[in-house]
N, C-alpha and C. Protein backbone atom coordinates (compact mmCIF):
# COMPACT_ATOMS: atom_id res chain seq x y z
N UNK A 1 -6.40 -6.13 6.01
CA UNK A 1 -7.42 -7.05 6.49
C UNK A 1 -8.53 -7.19 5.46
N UNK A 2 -8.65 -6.18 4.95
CA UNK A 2 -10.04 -6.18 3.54
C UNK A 2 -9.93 -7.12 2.73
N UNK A 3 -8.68 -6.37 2.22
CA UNK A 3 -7.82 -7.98 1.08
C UNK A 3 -7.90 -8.93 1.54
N UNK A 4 -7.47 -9.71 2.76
CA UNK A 4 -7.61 -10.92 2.58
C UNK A 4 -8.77 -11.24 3.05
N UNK A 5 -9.93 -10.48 4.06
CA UNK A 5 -10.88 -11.39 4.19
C UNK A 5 -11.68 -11.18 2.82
N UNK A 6 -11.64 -9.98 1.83
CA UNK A 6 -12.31 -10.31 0.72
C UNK A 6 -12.00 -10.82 -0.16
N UNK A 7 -11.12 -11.16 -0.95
CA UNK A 7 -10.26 -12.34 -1.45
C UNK A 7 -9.53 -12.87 -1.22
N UNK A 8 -9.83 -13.93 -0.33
CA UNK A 8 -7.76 -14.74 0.77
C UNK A 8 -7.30 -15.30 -0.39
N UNK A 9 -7.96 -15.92 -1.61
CA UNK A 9 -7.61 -16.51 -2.89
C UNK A 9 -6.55 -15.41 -3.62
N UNK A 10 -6.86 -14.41 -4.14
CA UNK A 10 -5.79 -13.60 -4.92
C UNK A 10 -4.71 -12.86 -4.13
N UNK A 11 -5.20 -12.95 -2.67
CA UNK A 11 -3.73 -12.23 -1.63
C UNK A 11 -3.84 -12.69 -0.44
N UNK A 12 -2.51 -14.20 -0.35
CA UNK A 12 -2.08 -14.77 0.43
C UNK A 12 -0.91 -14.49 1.12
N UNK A 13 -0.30 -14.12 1.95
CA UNK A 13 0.70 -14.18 3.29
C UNK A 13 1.74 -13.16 2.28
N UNK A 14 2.61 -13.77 1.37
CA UNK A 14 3.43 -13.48 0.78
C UNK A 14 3.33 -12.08 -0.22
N UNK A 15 1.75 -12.35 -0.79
CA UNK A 15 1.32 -11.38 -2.07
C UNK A 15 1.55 -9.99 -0.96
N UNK A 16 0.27 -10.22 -0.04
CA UNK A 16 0.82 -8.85 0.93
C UNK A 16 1.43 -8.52 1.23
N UNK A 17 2.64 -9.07 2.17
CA UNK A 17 4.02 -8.62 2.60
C UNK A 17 4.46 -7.67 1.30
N UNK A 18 4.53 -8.52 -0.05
CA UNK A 18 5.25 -8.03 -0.97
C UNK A 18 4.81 -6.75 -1.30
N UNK A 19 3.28 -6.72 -1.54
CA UNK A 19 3.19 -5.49 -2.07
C UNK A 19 2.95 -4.04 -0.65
N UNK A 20 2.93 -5.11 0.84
CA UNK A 20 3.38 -3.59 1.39
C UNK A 20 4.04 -3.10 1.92
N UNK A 21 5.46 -4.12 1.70
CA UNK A 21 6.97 -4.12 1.68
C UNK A 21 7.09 -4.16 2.75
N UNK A 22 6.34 -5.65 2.98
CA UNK A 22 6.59 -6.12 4.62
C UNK A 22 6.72 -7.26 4.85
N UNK A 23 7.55 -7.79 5.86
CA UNK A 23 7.77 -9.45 5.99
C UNK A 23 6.09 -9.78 6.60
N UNK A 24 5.91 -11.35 5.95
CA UNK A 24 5.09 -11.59 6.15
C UNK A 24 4.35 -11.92 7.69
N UNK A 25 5.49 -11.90 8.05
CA UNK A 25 5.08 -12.06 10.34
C UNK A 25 4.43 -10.71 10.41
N UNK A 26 4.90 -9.69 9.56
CA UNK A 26 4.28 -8.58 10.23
C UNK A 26 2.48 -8.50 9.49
N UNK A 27 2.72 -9.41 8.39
CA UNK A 27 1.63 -9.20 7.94
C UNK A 27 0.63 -10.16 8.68
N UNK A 28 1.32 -11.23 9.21
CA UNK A 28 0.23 -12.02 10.33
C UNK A 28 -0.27 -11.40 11.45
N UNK A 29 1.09 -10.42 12.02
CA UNK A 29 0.38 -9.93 13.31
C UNK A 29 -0.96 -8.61 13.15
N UNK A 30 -0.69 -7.89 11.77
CA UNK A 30 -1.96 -7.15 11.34
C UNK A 30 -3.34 -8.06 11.02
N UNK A 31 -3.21 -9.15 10.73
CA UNK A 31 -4.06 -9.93 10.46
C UNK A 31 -4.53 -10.71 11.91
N UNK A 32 -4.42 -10.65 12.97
CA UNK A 32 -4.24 -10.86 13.84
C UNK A 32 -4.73 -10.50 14.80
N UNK A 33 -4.27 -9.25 14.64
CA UNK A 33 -5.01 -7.95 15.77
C UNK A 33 -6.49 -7.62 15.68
N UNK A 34 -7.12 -7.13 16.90
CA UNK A 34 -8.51 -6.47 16.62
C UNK A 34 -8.02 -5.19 16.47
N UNK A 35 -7.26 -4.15 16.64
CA UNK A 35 -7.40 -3.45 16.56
C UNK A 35 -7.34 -2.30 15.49
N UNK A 36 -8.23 -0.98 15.34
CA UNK A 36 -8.79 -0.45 14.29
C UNK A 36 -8.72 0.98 14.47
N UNK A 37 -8.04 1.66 13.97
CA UNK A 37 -7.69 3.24 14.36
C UNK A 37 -8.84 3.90 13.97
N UNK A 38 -8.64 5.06 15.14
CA UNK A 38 -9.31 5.97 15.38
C UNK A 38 -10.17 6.79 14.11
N UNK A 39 -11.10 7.23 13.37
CA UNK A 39 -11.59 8.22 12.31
C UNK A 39 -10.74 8.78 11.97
N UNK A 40 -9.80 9.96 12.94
CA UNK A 40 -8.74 10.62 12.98
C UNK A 40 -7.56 9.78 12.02
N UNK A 41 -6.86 9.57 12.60
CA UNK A 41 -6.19 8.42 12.63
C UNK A 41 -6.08 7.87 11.03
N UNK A 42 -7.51 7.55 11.04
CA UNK A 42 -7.79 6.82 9.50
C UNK A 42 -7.52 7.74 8.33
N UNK A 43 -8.18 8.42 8.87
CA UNK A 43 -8.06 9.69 7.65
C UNK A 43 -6.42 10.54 7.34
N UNK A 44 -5.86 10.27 8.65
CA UNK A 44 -4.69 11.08 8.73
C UNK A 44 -3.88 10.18 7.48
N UNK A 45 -4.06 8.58 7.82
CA UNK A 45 -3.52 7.62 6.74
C UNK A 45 -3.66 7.63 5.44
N UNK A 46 -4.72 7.81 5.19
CA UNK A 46 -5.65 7.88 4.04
C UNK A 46 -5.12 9.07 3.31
N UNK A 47 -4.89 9.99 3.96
CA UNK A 47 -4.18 11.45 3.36
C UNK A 47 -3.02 11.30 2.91
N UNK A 48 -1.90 10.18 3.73
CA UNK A 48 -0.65 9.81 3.40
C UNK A 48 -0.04 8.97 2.38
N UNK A 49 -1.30 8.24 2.28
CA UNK A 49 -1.36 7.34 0.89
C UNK A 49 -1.63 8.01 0.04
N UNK A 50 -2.85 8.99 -0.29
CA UNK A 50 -3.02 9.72 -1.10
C UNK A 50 -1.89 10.51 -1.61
N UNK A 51 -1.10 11.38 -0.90
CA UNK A 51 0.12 12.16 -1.22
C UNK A 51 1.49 11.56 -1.52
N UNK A 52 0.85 10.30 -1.52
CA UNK A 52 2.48 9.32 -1.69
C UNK A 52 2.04 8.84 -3.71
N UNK A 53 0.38 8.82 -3.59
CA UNK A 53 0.40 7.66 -4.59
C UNK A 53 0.52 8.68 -5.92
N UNK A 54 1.51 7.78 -7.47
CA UNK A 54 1.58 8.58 -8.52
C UNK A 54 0.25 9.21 -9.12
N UNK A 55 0.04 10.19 -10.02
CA UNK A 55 -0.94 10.52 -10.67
C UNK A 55 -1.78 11.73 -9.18
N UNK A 56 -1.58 11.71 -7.98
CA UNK A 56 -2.32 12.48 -7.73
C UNK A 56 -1.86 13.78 -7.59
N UNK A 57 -2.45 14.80 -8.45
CA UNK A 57 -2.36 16.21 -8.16
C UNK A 57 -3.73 17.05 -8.73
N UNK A 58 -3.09 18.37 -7.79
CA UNK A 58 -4.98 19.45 -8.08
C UNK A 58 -5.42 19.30 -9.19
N UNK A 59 -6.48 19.56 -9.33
CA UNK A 59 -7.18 19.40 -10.70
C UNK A 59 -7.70 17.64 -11.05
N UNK A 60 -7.42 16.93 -10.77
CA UNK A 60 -7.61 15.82 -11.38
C UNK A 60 -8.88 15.45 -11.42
N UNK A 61 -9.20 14.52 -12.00
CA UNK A 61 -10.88 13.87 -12.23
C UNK A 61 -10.63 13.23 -10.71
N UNK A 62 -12.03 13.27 -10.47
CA UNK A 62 -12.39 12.55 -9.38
C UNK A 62 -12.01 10.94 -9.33
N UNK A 63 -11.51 10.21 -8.75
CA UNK A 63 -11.00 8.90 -8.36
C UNK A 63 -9.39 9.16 -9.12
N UNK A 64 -9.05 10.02 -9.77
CA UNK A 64 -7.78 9.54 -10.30
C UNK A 64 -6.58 9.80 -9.33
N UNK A 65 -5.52 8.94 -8.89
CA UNK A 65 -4.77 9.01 -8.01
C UNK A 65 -5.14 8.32 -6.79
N UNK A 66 -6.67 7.68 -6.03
CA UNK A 66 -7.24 7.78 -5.35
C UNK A 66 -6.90 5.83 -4.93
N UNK A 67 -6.12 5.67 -6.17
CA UNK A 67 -5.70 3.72 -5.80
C UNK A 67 -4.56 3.84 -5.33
N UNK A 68 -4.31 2.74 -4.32
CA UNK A 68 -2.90 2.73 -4.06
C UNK A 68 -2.54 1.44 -4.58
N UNK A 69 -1.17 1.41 -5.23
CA UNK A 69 -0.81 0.38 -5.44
C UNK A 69 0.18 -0.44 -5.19
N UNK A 70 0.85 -1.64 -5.39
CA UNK A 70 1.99 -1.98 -5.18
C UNK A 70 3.21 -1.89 -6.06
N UNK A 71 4.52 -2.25 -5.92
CA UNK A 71 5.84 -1.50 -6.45
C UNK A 71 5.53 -2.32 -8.15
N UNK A 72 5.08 -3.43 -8.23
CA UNK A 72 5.03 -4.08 -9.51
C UNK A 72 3.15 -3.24 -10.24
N UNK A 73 2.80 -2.58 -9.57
CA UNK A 73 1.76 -2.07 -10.36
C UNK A 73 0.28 -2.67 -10.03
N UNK A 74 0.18 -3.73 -8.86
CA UNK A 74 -1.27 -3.77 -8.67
C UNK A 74 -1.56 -3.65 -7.73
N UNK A 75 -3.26 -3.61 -7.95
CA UNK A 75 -3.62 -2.13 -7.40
C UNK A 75 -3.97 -3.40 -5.77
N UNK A 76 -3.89 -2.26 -4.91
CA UNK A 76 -3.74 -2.91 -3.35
C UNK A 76 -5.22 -2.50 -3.04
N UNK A 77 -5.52 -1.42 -3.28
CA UNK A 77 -7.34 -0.72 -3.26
C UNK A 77 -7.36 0.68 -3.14
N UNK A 78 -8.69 0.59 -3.28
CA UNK A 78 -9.05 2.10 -3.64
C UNK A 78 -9.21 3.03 -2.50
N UNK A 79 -9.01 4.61 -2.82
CA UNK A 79 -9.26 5.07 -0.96
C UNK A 79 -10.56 5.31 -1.26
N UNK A 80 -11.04 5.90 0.35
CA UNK A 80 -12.44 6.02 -0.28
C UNK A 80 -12.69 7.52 -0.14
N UNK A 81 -13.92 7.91 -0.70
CA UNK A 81 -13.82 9.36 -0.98
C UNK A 81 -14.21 9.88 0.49
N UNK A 82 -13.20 11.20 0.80
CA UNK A 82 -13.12 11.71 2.06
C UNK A 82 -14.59 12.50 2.23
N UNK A 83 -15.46 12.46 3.62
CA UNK A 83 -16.40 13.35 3.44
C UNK A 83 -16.24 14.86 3.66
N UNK A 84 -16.94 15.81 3.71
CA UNK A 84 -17.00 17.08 3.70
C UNK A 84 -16.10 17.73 2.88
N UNK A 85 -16.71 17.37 1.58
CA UNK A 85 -15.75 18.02 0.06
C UNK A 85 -14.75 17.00 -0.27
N UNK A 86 -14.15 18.03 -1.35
CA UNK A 86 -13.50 17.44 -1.90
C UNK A 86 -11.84 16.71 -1.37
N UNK A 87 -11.16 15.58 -1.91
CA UNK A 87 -10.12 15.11 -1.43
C UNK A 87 -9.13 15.73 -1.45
N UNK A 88 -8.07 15.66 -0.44
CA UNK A 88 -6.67 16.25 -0.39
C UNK A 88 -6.26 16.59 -1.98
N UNK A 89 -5.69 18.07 -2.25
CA UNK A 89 -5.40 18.07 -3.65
C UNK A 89 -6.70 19.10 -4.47
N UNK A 90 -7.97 18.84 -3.93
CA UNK A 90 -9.15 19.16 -4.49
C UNK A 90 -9.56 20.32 -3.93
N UNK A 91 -10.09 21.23 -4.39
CA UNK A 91 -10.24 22.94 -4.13
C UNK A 91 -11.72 22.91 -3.75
């Protein structure tokens, strides 16, 4: 929903589906919905992306690993930094 209401110009119907390897109906009905998960929820996601995306492991500089991207290499967005310390990975 970020993507397109903050640029509908650079990611239209198709760009999304593609990069989140989803037909685009499904990307209408997310676009669609009010609905907005829980803190929980968010974060639980946010952790899953993180552990999926390349480049992230312990030690790293702060933001590195922290983009997720799509299968051709651009970037879908950034996570945002988790509060109370440091991010999954981070000591």
């Amino acid at each position: 929903r970020f993507l397109r209401q903050e640029l509908p110009e650079e990611w239209p119907l198709e760009r999304l589906a593609r990069g989140f390897g989803v037909s685009t109906d499904v990307v209408r009905r997310v676009l669609r919905s009010r609905g907005c998960p829980s803190p929980q929820r968010r974060r639980r996601q946010d952790e899953r992306a993180l552990s999926a995306a390349p480049g992230e492991a312990p030690g790293t500089a702060p933001g590195v690993g922290r983009e997720v991207r799509a299968a051709d290499g651009t970037l879908l967005y950034r996570l945002p930094r988790l509060r109370g310390g440091p991010g999954p990975g981070g000591q």
